[in-house]
C-alpha atoms as a PDB file:
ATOM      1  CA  UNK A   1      11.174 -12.937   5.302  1.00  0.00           C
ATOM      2  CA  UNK A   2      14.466 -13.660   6.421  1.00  0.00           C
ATOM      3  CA  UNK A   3      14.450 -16.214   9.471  1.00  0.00           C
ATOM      4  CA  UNK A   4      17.358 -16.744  12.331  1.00  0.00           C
ATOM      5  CA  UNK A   5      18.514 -19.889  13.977  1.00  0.00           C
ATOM      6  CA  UNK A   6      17.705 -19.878  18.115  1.00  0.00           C
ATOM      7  CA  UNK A   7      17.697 -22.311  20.861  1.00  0.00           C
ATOM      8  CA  UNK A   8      14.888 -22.481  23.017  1.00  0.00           C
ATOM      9  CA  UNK A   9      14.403 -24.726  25.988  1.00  0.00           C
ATOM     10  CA  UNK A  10      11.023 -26.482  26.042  1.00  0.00           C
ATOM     11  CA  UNK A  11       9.702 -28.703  28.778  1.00  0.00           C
ATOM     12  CA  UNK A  12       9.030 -31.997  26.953  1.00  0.00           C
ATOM     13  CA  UNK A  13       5.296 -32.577  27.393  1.00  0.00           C
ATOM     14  CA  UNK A  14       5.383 -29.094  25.626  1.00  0.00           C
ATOM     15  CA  UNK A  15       7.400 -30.079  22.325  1.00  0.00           C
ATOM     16  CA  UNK A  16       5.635 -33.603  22.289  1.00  0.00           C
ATOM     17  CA  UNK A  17       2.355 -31.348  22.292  1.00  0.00           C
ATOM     18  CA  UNK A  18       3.857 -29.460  19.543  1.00  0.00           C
ATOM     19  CA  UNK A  19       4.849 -32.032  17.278  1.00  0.00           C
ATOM     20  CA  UNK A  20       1.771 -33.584  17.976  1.00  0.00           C
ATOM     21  CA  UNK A  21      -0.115 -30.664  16.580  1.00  0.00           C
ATOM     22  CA  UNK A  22       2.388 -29.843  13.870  1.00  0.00           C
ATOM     23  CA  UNK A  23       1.488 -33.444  12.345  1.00  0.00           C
ATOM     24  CA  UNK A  24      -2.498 -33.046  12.673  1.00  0.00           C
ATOM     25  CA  UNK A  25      -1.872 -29.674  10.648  1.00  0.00           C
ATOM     26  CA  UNK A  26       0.989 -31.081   8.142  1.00  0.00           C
ATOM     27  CA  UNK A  27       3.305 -28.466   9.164  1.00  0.00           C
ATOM     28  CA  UNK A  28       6.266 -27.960  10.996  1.00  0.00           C
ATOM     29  CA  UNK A  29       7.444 -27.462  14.664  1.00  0.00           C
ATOM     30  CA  UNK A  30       9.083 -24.499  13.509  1.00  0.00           C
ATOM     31  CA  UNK A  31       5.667 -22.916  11.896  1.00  0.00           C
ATOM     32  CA  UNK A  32       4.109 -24.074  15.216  1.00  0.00           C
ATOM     33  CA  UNK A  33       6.169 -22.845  17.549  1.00  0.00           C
ATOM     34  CA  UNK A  34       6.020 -19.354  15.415  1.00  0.00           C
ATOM     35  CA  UNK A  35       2.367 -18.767  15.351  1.00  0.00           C
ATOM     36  CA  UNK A  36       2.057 -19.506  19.289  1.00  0.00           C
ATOM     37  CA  UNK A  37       4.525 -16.687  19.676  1.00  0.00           C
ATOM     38  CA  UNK A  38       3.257 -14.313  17.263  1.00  0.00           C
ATOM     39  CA  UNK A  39      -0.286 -15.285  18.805  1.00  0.00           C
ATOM     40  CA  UNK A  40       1.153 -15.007  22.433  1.00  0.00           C
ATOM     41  CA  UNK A  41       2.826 -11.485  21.309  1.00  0.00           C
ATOM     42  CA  UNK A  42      -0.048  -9.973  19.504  1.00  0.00           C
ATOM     43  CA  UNK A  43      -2.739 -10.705  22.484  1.00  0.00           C
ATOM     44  CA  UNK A  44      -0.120  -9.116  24.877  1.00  0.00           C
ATOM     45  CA  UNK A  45      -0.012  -5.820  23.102  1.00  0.00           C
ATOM     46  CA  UNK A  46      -3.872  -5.571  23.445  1.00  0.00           C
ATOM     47  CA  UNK A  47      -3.648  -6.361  27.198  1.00  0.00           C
ATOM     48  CA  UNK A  48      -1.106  -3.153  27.631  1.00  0.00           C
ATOM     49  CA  UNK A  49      -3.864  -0.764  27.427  1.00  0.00           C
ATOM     50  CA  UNK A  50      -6.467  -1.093  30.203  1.00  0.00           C
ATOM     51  CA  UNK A  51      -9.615   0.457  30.515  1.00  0.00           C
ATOM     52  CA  UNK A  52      -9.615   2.773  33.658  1.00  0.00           C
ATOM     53  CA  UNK A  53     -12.714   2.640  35.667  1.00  0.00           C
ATOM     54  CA  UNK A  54     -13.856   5.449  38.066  1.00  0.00           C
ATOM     55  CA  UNK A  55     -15.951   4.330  40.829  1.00  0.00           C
ATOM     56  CA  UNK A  56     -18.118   6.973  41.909  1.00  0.00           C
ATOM     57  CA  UNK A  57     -20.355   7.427  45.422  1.00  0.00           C
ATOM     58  CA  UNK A  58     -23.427   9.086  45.832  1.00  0.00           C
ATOM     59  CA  UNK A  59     -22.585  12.092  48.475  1.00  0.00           C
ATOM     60  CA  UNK A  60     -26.449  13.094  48.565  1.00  0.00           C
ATOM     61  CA  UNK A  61     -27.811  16.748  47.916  1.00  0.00           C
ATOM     62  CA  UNK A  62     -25.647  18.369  45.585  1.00  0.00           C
ATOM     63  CA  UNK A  63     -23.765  21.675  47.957  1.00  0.00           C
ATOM     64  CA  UNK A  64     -22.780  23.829  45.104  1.00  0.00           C
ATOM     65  CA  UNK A  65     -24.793  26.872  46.315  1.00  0.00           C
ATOM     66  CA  UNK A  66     -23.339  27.636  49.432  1.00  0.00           C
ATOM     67  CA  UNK A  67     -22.088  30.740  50.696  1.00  0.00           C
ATOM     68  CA  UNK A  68     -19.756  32.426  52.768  1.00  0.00           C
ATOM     69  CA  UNK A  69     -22.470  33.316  55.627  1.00  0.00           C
ATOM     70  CA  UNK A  70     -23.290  29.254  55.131  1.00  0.00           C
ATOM     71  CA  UNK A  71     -19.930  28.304  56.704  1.00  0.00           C
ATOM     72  CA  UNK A  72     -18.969  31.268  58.871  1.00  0.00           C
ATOM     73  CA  UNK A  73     -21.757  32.366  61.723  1.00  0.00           C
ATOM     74  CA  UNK A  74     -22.232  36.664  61.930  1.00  0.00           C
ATOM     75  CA  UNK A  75     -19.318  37.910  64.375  1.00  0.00           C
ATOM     76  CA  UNK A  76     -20.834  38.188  67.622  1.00  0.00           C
ATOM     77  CA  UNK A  77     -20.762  42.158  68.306  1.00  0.00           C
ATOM     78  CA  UNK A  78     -19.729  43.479  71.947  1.00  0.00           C
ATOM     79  CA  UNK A  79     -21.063  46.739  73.059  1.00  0.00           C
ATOM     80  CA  UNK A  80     -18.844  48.309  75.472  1.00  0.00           C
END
């Protein structure tokens, strides 16, 4: 794997916590820093994809059998 050369700015309570780590693991900063951003990167991808949720609501007694003549009353008939 071929690696480039970038600055990055760090707060430094961050890289002290870094270092710190890197010696409890005897590794580097550099291997460090990498696997919290490969880490970081590879739990944001999961996160891009969101479950959608459909609430739903009780409307009571299901109306699926209604008619025309439900809706609309008999036109009232004049005799002339």
């Amino acid at each position: 794997m071929q690696l480039i050369r970038t600055t990055v700015r760090l707060r430094p309570d961050i890289k002290k916590a870094a270092e710190r780590k890197a010696l409890e693991e005897d590794t580097t900063f550099q291997a460090v820093v990498h696997r919290a951003l490969e880490d970081y990167l590879a739990k944001a991808a999961t996160h891009k994809a969101r479950r959608l949720v459909f609430y739903t609501h009780d409307l009571g007694v299901p109306l699926d059998n209604l008619t025309r003549d439900d809706y609309y009353p008999d036109p009232a008939v004049h005799a002339d």
